[in-house]
Protein backbone atom coordinates (compact mmCIF):
# COMPACT_ATOMS: atom_id res chain seq x y z
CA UNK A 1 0.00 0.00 0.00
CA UNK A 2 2.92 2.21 0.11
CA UNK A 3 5.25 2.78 -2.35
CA UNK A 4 8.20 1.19 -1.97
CA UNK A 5 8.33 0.01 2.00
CA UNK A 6 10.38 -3.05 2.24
CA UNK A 7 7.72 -4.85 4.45
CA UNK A 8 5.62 -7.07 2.13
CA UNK A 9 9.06 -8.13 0.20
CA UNK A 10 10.52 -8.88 3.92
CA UNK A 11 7.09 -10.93 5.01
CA UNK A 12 7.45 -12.69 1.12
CA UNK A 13 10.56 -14.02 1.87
CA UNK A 14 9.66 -15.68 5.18
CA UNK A 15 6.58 -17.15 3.66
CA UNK A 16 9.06 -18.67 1.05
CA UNK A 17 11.32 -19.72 3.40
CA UNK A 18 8.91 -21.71 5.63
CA UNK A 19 7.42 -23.03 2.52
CA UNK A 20 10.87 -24.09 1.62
CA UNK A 21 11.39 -26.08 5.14
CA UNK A 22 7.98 -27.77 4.54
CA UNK A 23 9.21 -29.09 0.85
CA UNK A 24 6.60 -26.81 -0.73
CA UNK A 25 8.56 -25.36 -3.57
CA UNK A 26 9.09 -27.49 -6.76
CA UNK A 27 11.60 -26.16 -9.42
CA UNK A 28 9.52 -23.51 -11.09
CA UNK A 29 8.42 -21.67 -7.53
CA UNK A 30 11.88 -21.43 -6.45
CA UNK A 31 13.69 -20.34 -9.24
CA UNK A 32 10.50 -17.89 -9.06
CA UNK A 33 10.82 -16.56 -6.02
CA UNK A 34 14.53 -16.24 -6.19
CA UNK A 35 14.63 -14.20 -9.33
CA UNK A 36 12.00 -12.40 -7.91
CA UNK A 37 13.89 -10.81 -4.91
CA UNK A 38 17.26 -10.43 -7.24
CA UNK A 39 14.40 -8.27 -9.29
CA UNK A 40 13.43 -6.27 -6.07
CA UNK A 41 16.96 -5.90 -4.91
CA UNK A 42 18.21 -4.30 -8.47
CA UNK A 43 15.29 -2.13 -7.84
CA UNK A 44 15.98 -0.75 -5.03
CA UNK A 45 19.86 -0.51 -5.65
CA UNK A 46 19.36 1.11 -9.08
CA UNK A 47 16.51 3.67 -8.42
CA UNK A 48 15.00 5.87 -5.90
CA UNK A 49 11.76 3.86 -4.96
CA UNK A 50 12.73 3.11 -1.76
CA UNK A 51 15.18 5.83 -0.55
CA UNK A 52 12.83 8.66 0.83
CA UNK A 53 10.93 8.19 4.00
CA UNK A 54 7.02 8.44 3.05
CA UNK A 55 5.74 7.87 6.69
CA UNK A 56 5.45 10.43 9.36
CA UNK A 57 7.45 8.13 12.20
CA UNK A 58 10.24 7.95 9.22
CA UNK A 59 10.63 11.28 8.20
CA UNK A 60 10.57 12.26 11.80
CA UNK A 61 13.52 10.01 12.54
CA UNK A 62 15.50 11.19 9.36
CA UNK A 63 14.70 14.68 10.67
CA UNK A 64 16.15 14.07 13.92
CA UNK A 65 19.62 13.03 11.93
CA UNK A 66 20.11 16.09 10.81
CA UNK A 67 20.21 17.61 14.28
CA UNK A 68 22.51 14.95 15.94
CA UNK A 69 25.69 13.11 14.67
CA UNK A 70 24.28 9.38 16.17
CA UNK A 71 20.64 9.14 17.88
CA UNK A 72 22.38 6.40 19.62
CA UNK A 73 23.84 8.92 21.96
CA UNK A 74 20.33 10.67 22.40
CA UNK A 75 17.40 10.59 25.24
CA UNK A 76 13.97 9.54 23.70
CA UNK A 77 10.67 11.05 25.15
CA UNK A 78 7.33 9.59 23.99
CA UNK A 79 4.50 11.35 25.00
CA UNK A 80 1.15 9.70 24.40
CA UNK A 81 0.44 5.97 23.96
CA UNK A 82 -1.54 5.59 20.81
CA UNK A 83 -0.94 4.26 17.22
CA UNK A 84 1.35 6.91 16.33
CA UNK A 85 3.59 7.01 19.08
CA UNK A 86 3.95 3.48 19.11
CA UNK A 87 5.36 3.35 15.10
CA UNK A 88 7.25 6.35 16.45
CA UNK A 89 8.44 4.43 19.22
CA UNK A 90 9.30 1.58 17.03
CA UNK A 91 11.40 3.68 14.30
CA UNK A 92 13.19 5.52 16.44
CA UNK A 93 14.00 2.34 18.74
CA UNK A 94 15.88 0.60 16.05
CA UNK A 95 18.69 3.68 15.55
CA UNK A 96 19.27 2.49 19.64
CA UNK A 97 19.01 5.58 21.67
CA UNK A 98 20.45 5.96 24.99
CA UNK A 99 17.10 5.77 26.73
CA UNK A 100 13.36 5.68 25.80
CA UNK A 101 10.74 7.03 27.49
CA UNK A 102 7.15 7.12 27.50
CA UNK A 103 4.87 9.42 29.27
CA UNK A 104 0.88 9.03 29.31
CA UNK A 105 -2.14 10.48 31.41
CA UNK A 106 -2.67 6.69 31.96
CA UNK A 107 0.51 5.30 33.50
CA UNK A 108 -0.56 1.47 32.79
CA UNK A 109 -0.69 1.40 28.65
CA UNK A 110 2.99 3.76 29.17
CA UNK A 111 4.24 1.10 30.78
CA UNK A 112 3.05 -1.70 27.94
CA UNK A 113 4.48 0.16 25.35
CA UNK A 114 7.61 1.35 27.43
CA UNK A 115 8.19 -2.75 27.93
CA UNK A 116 7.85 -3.10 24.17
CA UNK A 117 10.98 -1.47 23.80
CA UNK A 118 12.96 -1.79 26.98
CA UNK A 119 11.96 1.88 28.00
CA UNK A 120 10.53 3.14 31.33
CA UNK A 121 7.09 4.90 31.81
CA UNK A 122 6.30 8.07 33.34
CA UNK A 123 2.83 10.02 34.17
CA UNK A 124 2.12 13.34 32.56
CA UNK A 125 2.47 15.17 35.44
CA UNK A 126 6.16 14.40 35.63
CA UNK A 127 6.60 16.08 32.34
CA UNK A 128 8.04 19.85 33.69
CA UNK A 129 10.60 18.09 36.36
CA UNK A 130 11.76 15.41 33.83
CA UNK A 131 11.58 17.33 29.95
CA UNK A 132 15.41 18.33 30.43
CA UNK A 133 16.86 15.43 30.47
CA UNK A 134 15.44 14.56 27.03
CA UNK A 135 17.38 15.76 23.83
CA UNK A 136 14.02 14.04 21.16
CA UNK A 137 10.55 14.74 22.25
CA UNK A 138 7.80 13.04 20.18
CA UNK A 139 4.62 13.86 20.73
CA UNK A 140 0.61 12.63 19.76
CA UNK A 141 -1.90 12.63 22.49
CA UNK A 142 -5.59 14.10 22.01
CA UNK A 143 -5.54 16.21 24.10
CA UNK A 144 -7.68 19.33 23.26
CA UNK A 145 -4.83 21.89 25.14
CA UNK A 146 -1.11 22.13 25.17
CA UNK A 147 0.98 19.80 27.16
CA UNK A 148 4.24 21.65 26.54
CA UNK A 149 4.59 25.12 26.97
CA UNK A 150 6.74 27.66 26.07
CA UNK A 151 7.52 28.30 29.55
CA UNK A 152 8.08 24.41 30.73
CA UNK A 153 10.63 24.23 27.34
CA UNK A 154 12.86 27.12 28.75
CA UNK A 155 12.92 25.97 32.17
CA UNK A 156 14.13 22.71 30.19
CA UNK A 157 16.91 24.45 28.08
CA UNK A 158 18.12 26.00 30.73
CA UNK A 159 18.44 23.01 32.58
CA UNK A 160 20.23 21.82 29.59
CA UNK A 161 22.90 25.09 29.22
CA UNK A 162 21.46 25.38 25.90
CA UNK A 163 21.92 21.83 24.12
CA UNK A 164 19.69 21.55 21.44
CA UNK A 165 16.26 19.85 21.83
CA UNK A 166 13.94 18.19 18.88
CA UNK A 167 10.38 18.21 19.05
CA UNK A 168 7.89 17.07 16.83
CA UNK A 169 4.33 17.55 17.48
CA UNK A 170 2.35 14.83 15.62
CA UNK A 171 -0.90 16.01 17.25
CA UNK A 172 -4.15 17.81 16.18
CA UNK A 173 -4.55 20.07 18.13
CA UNK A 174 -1.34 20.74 18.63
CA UNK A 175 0.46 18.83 21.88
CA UNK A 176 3.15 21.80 22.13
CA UNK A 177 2.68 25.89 21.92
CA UNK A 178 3.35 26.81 18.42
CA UNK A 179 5.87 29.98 20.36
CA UNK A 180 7.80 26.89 21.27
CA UNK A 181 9.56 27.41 17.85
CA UNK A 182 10.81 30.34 18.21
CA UNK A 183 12.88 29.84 21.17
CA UNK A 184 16.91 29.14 20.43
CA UNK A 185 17.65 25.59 20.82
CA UNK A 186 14.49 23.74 19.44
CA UNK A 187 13.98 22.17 16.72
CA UNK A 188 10.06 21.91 16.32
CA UNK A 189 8.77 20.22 13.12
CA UNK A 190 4.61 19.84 13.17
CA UNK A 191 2.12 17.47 11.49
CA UNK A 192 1.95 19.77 8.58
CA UNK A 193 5.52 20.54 7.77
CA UNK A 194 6.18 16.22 8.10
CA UNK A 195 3.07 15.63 5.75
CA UNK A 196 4.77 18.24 3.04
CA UNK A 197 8.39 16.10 3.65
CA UNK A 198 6.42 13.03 2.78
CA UNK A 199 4.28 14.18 0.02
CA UNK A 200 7.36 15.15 -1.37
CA UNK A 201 8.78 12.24 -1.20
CA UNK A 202 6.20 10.00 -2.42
CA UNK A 203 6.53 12.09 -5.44
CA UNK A 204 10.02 11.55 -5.85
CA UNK A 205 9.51 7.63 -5.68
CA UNK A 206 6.39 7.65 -8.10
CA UNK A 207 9.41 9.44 -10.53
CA UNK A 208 11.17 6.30 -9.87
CA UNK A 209 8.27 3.68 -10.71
CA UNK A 210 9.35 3.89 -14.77
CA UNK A 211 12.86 2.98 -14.16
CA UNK A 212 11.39 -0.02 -11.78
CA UNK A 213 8.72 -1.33 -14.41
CA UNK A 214 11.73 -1.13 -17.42
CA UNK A 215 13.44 -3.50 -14.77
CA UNK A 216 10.87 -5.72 -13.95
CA UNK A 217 9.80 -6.28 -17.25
CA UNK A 218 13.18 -6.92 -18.66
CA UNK A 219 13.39 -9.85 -15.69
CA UNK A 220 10.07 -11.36 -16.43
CA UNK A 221 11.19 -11.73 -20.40
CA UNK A 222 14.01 -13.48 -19.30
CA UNK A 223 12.17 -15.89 -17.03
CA UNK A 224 9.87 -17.02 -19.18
CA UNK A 225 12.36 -17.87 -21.71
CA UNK A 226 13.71 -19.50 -18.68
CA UNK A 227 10.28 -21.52 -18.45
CA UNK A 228 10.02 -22.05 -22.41
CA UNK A 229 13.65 -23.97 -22.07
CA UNK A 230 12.42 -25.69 -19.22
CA UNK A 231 9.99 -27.25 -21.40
CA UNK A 232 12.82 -28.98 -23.94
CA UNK A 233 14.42 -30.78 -20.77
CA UNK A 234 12.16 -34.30 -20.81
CA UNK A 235 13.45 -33.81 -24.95
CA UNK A 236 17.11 -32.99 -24.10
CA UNK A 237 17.10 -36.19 -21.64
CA UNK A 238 15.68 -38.97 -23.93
CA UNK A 239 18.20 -37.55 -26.64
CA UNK A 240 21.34 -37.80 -23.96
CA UNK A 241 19.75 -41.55 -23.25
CA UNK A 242 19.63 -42.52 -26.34
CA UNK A 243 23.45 -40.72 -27.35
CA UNK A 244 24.28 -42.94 -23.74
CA UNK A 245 23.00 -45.99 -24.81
CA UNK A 246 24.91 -46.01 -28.22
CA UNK A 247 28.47 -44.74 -26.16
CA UNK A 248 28.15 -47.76 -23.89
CA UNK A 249 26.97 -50.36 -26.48
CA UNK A 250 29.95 -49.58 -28.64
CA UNK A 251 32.38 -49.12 -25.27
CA UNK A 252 31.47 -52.61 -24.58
CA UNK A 253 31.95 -53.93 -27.84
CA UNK A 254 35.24 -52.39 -27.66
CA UNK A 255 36.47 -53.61 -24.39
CA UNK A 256 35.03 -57.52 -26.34
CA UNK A 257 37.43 -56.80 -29.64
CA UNK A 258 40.17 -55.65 -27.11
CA UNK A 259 40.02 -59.20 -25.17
CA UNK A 260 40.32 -60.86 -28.01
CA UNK A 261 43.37 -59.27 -28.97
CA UNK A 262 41.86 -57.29 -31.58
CA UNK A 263 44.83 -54.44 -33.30
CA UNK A 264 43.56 -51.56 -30.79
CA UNK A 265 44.06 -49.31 -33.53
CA UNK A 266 41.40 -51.02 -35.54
CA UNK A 267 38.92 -51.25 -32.50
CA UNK A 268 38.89 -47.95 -32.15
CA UNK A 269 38.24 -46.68 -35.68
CA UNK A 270 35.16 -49.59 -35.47
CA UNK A 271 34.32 -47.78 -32.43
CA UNK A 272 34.21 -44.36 -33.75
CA UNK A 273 32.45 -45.50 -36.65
CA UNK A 274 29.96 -47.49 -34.79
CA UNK A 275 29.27 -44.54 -32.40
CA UNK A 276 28.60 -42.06 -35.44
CA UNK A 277 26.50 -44.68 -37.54
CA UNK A 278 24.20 -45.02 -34.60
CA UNK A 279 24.41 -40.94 -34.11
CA UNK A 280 23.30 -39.88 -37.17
CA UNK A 281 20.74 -42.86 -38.22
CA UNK A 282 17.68 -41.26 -36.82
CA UNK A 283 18.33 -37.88 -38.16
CA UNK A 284 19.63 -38.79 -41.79
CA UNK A 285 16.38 -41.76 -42.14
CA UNK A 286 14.00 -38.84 -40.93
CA UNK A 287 15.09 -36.37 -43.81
CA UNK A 288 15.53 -39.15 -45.96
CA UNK A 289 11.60 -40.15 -45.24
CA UNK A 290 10.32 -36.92 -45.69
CA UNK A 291 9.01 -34.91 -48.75
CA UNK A 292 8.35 -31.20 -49.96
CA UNK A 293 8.00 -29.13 -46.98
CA UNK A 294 8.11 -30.97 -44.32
CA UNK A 295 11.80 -32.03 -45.95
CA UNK A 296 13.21 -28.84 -46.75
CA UNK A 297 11.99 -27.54 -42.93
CA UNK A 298 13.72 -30.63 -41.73
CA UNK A 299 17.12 -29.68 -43.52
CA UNK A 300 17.00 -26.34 -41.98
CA UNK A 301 16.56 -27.49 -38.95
CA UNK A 302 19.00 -30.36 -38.88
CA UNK A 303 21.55 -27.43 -40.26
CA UNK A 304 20.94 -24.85 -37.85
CA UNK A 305 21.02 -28.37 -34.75
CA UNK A 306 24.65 -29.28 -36.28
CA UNK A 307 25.80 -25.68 -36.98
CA UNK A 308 26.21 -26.81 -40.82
CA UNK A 309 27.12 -24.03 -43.31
């Protein structure tokens, strides 16, 4: 549903390798499957599908980059416990940060979603005495007023001699004064100006779609040739049985003459001779059998199988 997110390749490729384990792939599905995420990986290594975020909790962590060198050196603060927060919470959780913590009215579903991600929980309330300790702020509750003020934020930075604090406010109405902003120090980013970074970006990747299709179809031209020469191998098999047959009939008759104290010399031009006879039989009777058309097709055929001028 979104243009190029990794997550349905990544759930594909567990399906295929459970299926896999359970002897569920035949020759056809695997060699599928397997050209299909060579396909997806020359996709994303050779265009821009996948390389801007196009989620809010992304964007928001690629925005946060900017501002500091690692995040895992940086204090997390999660306030709210809904839907939001929680992809927040799981975004920002995989660059490590030093600490992660969430803060809710209701100190019980802070607390689930703090254990989700080895974090700690703390009530609302605790917001002004805590908030300096905390370089990222996230924030998406509904509440209908402000929960950080421009007050409580310069109590913080001063608390902080002046390092640099980023705050998003992913909440409508807004979870933190909009005169937050202009203080030095803060980083503010709102629901609006993320939605413009990911519009934009969802542009960029449709841009990238062409390039992806030219790809894919290229890939899916050469797998069904794959297929169509999968369809000659019961052919190619009876012809090696039958070349295999004649090899060891005449290896045998060889190895008889040789016992018998046969001139080696002449066993082996019998050999040779016996091998090619049997070789060519079935090809030269068929175009000797056939008429008109169906002999001069033959001919071209039989030149083009023996690379005959």
């Amino acid at each position: 549903m979104v243009l190029g997110e990794p997550q349905i390749l990544g759930q594909l490729k567990d399906a295929v390798r459970m299926a896999d384990q359970a002897g569920g792939l035949g020759t056809y599905l695997h060699q599928m499957f397997q050209r299909t995420f060579a396909v997806a990986k020359e996709v994303r290594s050779t265009t821009q599908v996948g390389a801007n975020s196009v989620s809010m909790a992304a964007a928001a962590v690629k925005l946060a980059a900017r501002i500091f060198p690692s995040l895992k050196d940086q204090k997390l603060l999660l306030i709210g416990a809904g839907e939001m927060i929680e992809l927040c919470a799981t975004h920002f959780a995989a660059q490590g940060p030093a600490r992660i913590t969430v803060a809710n009215r209701t100190l019980e579903r802070a607390q689930a979603l703090a254990h989700r991600f080895n974090g700690r929980a703390i009530e609302l309330r605790e917001l002004a005495a805590q908030l300096y300790e905390y370089d990222v702020v996230v924030s998406c509750t509904a509440s209908s007023l402000p929960i950080l003020g421009k007050g409580m934020v310069e109590r913080a930075l001063k608390a902080r001699r002046r390092l640099p604090i980023f705050m998003v406010d992913l909440a409508v109405p807004r979870d933190i004064e909009p005169e937050v902003g202009e203080l030095d120090d803060v980083f503010l980013y709102t629901v609006d100006d993320l939605k413009d970074i990911v519009q934009g970006n969802q542009d960029a990747r449709r841009s990238a779609v062409e390039q992806a299709e030219v790809i894919i179809d290229t890939q899916v031209g050469r797998f069904m040739h794959w297929m169509q020469v999968r369809e000659s191998v019961p052919l190619i098999r009876a012809l090696r049985e039958q070349a295999e047959d004649a090899r060891r009939y005449e290896v045998e008759r060889a190895l008889r003459l040789l016992a018998k104290g046969d001139d080696p010399k002449q066993v082996l031009e019998t050999l040779s001779q016996g091998l090619t006879n049997k070789l060519m039989h079935a090809p030269t009777q068929a175009l000797n059998e056939s008429t008109g058309d169906e002999r001069r097709a033959l001919a071209e055929t039989l030149a083009r199988l023996f690379r005959l001028q």
